[in-house]
PDB file of N, CA and C in Angstrom:
ATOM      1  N   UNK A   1     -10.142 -12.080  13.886  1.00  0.00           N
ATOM      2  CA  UNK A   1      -9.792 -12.245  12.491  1.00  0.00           C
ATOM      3  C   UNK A   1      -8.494 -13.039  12.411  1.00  0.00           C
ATOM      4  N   UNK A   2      -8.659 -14.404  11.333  1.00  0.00           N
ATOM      5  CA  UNK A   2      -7.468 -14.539  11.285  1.00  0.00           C
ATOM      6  C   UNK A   2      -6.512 -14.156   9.880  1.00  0.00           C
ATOM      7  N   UNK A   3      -5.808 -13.964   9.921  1.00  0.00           N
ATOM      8  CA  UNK A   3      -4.958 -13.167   8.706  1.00  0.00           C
ATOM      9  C   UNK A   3      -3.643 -13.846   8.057  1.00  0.00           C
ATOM     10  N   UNK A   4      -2.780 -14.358   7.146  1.00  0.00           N
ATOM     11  CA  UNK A   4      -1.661 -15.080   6.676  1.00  0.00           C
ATOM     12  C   UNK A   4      -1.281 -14.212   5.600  1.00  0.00           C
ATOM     13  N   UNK A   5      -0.748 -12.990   5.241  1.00  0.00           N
ATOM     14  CA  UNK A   5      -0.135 -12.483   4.611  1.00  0.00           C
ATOM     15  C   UNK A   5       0.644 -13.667   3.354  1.00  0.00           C
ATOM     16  N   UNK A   6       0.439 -12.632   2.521  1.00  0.00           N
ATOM     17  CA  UNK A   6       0.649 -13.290   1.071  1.00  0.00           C
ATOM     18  C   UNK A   6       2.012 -13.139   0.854  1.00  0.00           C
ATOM     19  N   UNK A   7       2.727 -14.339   0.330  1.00  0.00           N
ATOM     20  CA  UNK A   7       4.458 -14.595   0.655  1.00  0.00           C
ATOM     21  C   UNK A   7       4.775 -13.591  -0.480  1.00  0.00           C
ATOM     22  N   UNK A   8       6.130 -13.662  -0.515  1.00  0.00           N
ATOM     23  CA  UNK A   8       6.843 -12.562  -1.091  1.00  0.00           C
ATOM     24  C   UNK A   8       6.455 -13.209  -2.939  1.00  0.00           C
ATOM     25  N   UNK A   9       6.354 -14.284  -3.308  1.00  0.00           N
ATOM     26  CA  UNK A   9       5.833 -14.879  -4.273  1.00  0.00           C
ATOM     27  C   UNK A   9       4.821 -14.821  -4.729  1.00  0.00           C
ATOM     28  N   UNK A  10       4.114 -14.842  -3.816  1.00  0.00           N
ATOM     29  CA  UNK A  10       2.355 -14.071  -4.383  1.00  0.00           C
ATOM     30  C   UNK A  10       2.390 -12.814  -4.645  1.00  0.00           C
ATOM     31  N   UNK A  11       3.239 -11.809  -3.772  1.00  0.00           N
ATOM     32  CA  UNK A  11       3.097 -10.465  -4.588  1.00  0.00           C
ATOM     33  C   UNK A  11       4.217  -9.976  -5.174  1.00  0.00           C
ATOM     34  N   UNK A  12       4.950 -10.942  -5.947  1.00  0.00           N
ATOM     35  CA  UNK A  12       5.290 -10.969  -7.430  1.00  0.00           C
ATOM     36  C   UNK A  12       4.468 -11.127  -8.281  1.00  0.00           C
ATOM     37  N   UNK A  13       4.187 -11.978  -7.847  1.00  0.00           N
ATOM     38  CA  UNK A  13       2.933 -12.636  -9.364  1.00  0.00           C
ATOM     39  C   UNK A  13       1.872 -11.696  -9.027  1.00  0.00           C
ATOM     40  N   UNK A  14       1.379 -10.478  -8.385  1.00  0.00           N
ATOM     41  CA  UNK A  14       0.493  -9.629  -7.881  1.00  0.00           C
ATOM     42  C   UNK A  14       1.297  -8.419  -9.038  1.00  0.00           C
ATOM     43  N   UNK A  15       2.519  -8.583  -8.772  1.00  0.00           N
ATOM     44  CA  UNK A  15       2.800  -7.024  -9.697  1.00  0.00           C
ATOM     45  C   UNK A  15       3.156  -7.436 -10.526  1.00  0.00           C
ATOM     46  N   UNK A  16       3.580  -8.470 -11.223  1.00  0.00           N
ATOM     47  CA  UNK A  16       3.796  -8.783 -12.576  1.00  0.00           C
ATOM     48  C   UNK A  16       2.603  -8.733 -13.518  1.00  0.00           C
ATOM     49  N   UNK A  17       1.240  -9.502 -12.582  1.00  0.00           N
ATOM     50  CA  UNK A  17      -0.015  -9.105 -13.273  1.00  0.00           C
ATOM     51  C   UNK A  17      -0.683  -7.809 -13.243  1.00  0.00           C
ATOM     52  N   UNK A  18      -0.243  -7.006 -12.695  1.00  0.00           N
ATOM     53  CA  UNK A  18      -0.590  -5.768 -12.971  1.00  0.00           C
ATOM     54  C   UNK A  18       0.039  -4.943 -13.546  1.00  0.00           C
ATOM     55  N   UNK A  19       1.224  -5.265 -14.076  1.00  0.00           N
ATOM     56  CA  UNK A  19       2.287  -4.459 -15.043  1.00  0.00           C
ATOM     57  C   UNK A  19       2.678  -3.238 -14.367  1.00  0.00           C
ATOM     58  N   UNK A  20       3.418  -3.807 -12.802  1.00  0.00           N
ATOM     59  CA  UNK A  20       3.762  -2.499 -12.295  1.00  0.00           C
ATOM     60  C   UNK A  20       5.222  -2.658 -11.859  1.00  0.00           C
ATOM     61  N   UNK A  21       5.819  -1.540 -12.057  1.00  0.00           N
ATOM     62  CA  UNK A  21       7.017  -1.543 -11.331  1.00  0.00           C
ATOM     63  C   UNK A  21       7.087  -1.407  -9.285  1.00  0.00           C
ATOM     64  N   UNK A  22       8.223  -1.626  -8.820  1.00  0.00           N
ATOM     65  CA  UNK A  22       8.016  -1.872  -7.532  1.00  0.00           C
ATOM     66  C   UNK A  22       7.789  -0.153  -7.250  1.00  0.00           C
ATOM     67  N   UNK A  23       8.314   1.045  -7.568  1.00  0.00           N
ATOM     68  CA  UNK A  23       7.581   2.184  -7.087  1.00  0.00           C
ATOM     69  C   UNK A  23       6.362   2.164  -7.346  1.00  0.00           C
ATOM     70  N   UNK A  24       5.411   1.590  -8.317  1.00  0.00           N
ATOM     71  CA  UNK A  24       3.983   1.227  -8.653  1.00  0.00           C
ATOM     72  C   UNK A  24       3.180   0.600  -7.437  1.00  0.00           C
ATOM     73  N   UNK A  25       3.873  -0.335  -7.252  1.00  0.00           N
ATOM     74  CA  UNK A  25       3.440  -1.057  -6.242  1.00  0.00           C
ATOM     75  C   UNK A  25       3.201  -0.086  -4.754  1.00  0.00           C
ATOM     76  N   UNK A  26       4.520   0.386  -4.760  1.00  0.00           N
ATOM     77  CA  UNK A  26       4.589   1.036  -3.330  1.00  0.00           C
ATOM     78  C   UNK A  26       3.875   2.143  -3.212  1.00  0.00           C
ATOM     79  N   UNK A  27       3.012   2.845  -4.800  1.00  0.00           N
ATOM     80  CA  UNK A  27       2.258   4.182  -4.292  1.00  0.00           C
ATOM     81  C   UNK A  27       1.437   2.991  -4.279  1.00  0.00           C
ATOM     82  N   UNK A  28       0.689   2.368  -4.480  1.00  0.00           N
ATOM     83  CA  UNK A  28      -0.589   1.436  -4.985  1.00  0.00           C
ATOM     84  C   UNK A  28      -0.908   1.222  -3.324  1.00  0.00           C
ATOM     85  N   UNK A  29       0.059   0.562  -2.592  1.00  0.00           N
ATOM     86  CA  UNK A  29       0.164   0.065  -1.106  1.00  0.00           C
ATOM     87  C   UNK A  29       0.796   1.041  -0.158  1.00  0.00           C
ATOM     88  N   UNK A  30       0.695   2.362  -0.762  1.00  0.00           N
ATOM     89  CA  UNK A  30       0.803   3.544   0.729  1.00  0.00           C
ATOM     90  C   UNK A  30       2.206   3.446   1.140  1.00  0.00           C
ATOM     91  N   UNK A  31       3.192   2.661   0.531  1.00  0.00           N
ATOM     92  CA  UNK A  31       4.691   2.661   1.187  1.00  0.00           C
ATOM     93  C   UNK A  31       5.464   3.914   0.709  1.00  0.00           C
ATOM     94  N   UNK A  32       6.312   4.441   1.302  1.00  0.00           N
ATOM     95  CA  UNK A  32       7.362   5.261   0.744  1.00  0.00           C
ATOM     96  C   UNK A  32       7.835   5.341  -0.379  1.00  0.00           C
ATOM     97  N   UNK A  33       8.128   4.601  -0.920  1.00  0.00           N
ATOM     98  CA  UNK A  33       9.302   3.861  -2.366  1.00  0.00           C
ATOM     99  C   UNK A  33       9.137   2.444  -2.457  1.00  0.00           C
ATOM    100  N   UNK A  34      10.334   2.036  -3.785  1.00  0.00           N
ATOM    101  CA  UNK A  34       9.594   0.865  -4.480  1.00  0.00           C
ATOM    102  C   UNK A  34      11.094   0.517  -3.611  1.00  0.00           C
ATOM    103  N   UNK A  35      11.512   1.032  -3.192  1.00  0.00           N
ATOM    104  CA  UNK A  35      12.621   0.347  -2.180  1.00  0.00           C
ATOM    105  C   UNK A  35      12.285  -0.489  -0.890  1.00  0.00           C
ATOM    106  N   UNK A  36      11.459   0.449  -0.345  1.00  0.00           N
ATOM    107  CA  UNK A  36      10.541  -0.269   0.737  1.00  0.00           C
ATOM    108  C   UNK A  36      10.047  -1.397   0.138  1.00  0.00           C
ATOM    109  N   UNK A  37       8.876  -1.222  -0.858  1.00  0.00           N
ATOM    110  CA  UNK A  37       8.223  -2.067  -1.316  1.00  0.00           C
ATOM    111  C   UNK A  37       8.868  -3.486  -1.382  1.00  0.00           C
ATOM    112  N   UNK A  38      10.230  -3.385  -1.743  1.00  0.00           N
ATOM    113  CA  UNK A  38      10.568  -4.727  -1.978  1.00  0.00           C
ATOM    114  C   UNK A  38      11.347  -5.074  -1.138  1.00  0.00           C
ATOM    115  N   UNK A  39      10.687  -4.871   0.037  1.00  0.00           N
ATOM    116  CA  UNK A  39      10.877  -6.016   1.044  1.00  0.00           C
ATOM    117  C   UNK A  39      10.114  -6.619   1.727  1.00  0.00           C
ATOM    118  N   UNK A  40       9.268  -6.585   0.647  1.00  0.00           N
ATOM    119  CA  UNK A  40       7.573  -6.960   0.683  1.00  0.00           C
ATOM    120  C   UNK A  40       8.256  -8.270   0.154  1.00  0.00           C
ATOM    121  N   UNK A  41       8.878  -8.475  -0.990  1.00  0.00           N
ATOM    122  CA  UNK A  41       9.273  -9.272  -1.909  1.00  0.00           C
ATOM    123  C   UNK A  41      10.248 -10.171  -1.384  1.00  0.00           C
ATOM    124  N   UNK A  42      11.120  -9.818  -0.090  1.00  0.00           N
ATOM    125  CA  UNK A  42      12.565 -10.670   0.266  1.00  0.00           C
ATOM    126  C   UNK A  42      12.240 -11.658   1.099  1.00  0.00           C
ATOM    127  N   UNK A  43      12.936 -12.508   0.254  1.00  0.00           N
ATOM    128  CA  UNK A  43      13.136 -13.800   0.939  1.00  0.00           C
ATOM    129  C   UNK A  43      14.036 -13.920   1.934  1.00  0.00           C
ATOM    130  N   UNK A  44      14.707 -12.907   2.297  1.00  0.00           N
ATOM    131  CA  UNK A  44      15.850 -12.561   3.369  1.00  0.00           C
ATOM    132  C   UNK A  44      15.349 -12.936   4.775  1.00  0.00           C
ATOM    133  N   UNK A  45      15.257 -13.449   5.749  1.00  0.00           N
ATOM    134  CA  UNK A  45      14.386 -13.032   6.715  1.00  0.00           C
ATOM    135  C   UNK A  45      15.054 -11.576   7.646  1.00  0.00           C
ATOM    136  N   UNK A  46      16.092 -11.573   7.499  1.00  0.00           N
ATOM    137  CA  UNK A  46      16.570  -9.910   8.116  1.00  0.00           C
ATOM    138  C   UNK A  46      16.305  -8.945   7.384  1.00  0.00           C
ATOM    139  N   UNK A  47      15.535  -8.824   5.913  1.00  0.00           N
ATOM    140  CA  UNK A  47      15.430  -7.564   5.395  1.00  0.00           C
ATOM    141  C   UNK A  47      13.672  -8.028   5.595  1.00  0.00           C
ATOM    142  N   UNK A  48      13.293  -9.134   5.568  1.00  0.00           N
ATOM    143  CA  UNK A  48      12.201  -8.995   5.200  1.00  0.00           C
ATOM    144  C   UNK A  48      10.843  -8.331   5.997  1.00  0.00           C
ATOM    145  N   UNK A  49       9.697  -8.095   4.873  1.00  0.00           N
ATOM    146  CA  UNK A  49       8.533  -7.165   6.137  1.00  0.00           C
ATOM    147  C   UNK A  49       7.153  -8.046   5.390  1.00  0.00           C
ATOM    148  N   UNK A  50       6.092  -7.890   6.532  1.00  0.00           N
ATOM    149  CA  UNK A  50       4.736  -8.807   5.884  1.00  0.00           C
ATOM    150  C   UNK A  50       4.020  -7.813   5.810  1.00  0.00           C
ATOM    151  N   UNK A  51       3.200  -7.864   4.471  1.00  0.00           N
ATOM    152  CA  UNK A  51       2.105  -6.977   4.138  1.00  0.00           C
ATOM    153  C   UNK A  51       0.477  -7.266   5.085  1.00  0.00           C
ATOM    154  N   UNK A  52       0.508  -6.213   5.792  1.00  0.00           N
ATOM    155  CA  UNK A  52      -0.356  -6.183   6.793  1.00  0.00           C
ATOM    156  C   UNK A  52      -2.108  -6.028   6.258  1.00  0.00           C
ATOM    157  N   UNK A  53      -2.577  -6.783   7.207  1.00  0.00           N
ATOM    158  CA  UNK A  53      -4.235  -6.754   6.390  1.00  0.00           C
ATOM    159  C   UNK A  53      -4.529  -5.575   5.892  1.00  0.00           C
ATOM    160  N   UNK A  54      -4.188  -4.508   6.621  1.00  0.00           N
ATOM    161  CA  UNK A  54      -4.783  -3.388   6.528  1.00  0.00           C
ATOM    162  C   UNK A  54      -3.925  -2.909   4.727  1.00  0.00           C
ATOM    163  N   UNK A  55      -2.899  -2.913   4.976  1.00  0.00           N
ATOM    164  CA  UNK A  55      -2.051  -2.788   3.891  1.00  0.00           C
ATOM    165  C   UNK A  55      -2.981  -3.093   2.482  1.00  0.00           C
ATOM    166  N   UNK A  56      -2.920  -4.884   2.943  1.00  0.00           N
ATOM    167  CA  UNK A  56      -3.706  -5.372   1.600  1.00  0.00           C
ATOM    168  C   UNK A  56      -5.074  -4.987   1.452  1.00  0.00           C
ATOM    169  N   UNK A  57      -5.873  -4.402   2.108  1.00  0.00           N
ATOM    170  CA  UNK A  57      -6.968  -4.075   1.772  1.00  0.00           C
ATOM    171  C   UNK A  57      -6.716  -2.643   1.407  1.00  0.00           C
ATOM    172  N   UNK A  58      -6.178  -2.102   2.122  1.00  0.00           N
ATOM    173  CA  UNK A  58      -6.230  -0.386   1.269  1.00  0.00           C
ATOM    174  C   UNK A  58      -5.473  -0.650  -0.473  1.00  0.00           C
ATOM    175  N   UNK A  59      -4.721  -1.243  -0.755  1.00  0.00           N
ATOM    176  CA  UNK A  59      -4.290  -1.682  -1.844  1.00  0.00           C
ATOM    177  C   UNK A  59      -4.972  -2.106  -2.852  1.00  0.00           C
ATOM    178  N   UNK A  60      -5.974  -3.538  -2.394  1.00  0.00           N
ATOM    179  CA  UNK A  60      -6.816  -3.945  -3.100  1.00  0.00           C
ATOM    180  C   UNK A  60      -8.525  -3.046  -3.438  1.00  0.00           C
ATOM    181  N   UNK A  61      -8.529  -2.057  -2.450  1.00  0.00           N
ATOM    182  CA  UNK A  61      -9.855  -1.363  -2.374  1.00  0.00           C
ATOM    183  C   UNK A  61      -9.443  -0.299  -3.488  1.00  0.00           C
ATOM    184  N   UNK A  62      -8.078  -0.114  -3.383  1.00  0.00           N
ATOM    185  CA  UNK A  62      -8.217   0.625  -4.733  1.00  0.00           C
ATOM    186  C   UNK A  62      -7.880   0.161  -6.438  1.00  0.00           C
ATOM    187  N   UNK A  63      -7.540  -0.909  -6.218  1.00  0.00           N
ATOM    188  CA  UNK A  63      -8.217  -1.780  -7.417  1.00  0.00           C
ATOM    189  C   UNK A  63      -8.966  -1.897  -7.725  1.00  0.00           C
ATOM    190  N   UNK A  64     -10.111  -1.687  -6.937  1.00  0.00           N
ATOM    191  CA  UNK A  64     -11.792  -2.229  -6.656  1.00  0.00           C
ATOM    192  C   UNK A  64     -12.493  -1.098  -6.982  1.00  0.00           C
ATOM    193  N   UNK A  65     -12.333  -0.031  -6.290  1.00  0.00           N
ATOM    194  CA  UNK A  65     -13.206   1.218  -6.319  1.00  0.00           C
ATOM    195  C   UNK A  65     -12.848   2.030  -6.992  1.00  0.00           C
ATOM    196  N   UNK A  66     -14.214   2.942  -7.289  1.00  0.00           N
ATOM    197  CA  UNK A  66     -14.027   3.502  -8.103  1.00  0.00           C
ATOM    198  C   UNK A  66     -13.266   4.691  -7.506  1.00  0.00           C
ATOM    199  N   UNK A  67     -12.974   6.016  -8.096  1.00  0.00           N
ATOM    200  CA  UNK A  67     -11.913   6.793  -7.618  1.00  0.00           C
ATOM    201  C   UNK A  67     -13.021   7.986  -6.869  1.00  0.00           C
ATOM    202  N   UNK A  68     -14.493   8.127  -7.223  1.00  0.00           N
ATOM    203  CA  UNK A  68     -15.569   8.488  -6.389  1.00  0.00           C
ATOM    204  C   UNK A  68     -15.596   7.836  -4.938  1.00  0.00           C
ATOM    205  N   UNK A  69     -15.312   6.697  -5.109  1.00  0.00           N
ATOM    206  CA  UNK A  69     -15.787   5.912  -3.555  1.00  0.00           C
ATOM    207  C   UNK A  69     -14.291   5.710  -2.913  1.00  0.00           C
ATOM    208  N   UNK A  70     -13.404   5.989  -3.186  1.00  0.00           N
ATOM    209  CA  UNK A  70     -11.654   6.144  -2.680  1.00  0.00           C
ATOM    210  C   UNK A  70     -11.739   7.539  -2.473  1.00  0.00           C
ATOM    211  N   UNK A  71     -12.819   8.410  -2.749  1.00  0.00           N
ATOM    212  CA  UNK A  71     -12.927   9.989  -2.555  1.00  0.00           C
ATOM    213  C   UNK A  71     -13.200  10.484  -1.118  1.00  0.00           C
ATOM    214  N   UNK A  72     -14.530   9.614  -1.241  1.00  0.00           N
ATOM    215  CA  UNK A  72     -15.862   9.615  -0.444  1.00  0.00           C
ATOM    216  C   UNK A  72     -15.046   8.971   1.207  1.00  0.00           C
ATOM    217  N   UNK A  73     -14.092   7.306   1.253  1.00  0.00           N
ATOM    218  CA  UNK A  73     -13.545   7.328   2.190  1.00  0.00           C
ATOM    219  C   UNK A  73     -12.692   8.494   2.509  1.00  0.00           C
ATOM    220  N   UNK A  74     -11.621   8.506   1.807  1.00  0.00           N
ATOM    221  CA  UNK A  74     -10.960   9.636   2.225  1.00  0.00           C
ATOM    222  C   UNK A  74     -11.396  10.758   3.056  1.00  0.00           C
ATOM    223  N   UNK A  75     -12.236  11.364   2.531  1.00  0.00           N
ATOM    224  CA  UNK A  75     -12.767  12.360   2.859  1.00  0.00           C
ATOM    225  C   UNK A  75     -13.314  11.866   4.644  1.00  0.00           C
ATOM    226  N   UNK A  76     -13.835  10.747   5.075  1.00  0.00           N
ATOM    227  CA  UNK A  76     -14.412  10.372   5.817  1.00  0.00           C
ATOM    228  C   UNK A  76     -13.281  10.602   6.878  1.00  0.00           C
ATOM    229  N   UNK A  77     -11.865   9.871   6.647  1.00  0.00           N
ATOM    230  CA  UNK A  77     -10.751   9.451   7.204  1.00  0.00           C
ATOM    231  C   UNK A  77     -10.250  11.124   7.529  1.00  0.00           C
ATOM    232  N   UNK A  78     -10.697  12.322   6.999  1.00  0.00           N
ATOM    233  CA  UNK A  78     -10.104  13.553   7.162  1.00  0.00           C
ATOM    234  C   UNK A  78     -10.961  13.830   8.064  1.00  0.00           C
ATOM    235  N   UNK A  79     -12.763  14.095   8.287  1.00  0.00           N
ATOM    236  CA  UNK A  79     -13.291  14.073   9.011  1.00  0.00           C
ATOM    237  C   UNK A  79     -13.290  13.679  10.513  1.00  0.00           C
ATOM    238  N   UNK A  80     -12.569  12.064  10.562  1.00  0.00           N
ATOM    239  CA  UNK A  80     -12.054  11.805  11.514  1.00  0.00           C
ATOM    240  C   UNK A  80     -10.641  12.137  12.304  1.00  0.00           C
ATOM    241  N   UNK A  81      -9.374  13.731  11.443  1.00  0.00           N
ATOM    242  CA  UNK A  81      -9.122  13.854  12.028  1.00  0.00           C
ATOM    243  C   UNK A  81      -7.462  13.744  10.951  1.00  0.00           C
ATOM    244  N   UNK A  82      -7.795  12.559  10.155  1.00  0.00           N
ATOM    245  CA  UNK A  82      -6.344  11.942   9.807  1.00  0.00           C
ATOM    246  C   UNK A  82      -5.894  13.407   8.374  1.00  0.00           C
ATOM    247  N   UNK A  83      -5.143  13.703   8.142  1.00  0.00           N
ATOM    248  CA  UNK A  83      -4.230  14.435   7.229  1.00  0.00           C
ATOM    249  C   UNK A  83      -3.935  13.511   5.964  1.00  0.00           C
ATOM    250  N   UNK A  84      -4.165  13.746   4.988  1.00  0.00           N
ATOM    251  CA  UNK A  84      -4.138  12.884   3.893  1.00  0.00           C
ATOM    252  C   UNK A  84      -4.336  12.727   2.285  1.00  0.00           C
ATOM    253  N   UNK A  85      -3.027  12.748   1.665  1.00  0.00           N
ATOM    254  CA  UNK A  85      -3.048  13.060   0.235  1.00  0.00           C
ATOM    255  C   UNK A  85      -2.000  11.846  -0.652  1.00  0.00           C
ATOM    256  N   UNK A  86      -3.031  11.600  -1.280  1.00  0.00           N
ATOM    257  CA  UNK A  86      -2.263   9.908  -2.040  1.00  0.00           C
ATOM    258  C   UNK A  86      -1.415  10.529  -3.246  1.00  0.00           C
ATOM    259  N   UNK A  87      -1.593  11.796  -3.271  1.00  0.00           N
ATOM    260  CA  UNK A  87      -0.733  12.069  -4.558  1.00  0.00           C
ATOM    261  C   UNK A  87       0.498  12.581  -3.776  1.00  0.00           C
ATOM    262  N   UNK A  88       1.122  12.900  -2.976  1.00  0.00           N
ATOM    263  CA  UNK A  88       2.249  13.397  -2.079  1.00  0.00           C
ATOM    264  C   UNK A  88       3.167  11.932  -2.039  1.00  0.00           C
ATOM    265  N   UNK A  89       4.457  12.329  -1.924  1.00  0.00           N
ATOM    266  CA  UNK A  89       5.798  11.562  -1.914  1.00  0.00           C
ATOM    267  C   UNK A  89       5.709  11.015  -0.682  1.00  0.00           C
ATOM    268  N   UNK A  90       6.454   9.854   0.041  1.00  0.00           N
ATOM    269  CA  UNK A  90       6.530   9.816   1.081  1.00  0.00           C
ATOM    270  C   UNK A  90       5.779   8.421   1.982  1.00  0.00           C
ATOM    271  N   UNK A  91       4.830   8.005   1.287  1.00  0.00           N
ATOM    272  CA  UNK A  91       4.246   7.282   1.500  1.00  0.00           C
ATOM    273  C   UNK A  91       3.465   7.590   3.241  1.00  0.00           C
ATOM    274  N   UNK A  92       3.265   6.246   3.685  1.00  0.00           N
ATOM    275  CA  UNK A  92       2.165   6.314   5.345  1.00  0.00           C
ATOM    276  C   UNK A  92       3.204   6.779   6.263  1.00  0.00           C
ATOM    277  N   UNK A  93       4.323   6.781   6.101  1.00  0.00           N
ATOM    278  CA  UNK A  93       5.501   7.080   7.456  1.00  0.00           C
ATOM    279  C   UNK A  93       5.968   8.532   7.178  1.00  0.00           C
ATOM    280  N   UNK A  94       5.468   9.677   6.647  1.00  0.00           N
ATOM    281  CA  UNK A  94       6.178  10.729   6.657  1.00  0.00           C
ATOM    282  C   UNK A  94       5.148  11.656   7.230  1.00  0.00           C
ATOM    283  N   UNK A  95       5.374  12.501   8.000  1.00  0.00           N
ATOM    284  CA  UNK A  95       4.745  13.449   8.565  1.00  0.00           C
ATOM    285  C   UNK A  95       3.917  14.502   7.885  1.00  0.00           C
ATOM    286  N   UNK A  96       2.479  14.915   8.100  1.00  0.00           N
ATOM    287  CA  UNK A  96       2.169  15.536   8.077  1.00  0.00           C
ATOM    288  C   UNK A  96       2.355  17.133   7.619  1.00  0.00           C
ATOM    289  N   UNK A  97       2.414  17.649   6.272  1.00  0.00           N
ATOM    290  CA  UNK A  97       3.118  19.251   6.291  1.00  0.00           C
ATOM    291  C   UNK A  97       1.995  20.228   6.454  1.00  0.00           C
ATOM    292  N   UNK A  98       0.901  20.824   6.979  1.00  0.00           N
ATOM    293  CA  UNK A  98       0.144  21.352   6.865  1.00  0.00           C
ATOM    294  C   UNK A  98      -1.281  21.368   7.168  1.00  0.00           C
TER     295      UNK A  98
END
């Protein structure tokens, strides 16, 4: 696969058209905070981070799907093992409570 992550400019114009703030963004894309998030956004190259395929597709799949079929994976992804609740603080980097 080849992959080119979308510049920090495309996902401006990604959350501006979706009328979200950067904590919006960052539950939307599994990050911690809209602090993280925006360094999705920096043009810095020492702060900056690239939104990873995987990233953009779990992001965009839930744009896409319905909240039945974001159920239905889930559920699959627990089956296999993984711990997992999109309504919890913390985003993909915080451990497991339970």
């Amino acid at each position: 696969m080849h992959y080119k992550p979308p510049t920090p400019d495309d996902l401006e114009r990604l959350r501006t058209r979706l009328g979200k703030s950067s904590g919006g963004m960052a539950e939307l894309f599994g990050v911690a905070n809209g602090r993280q998030f925006r360094r999705y956004l920096s043009a810095n190259e020492n702060n900056k981070r690239d939104v990873s395929a995987y990233m953009l597709f779990f992001a965009m799949a839930r744009l896409e799907l319905s909240a039945e079929a974001i159920e239905r994976i889930l559920a699959r992804m627990r089956q296999a093992g993984a711990k997992i609740d999109l309504s919890a603080e913390g985003g993909e980097s915080e451990p497991s409570r339970g």
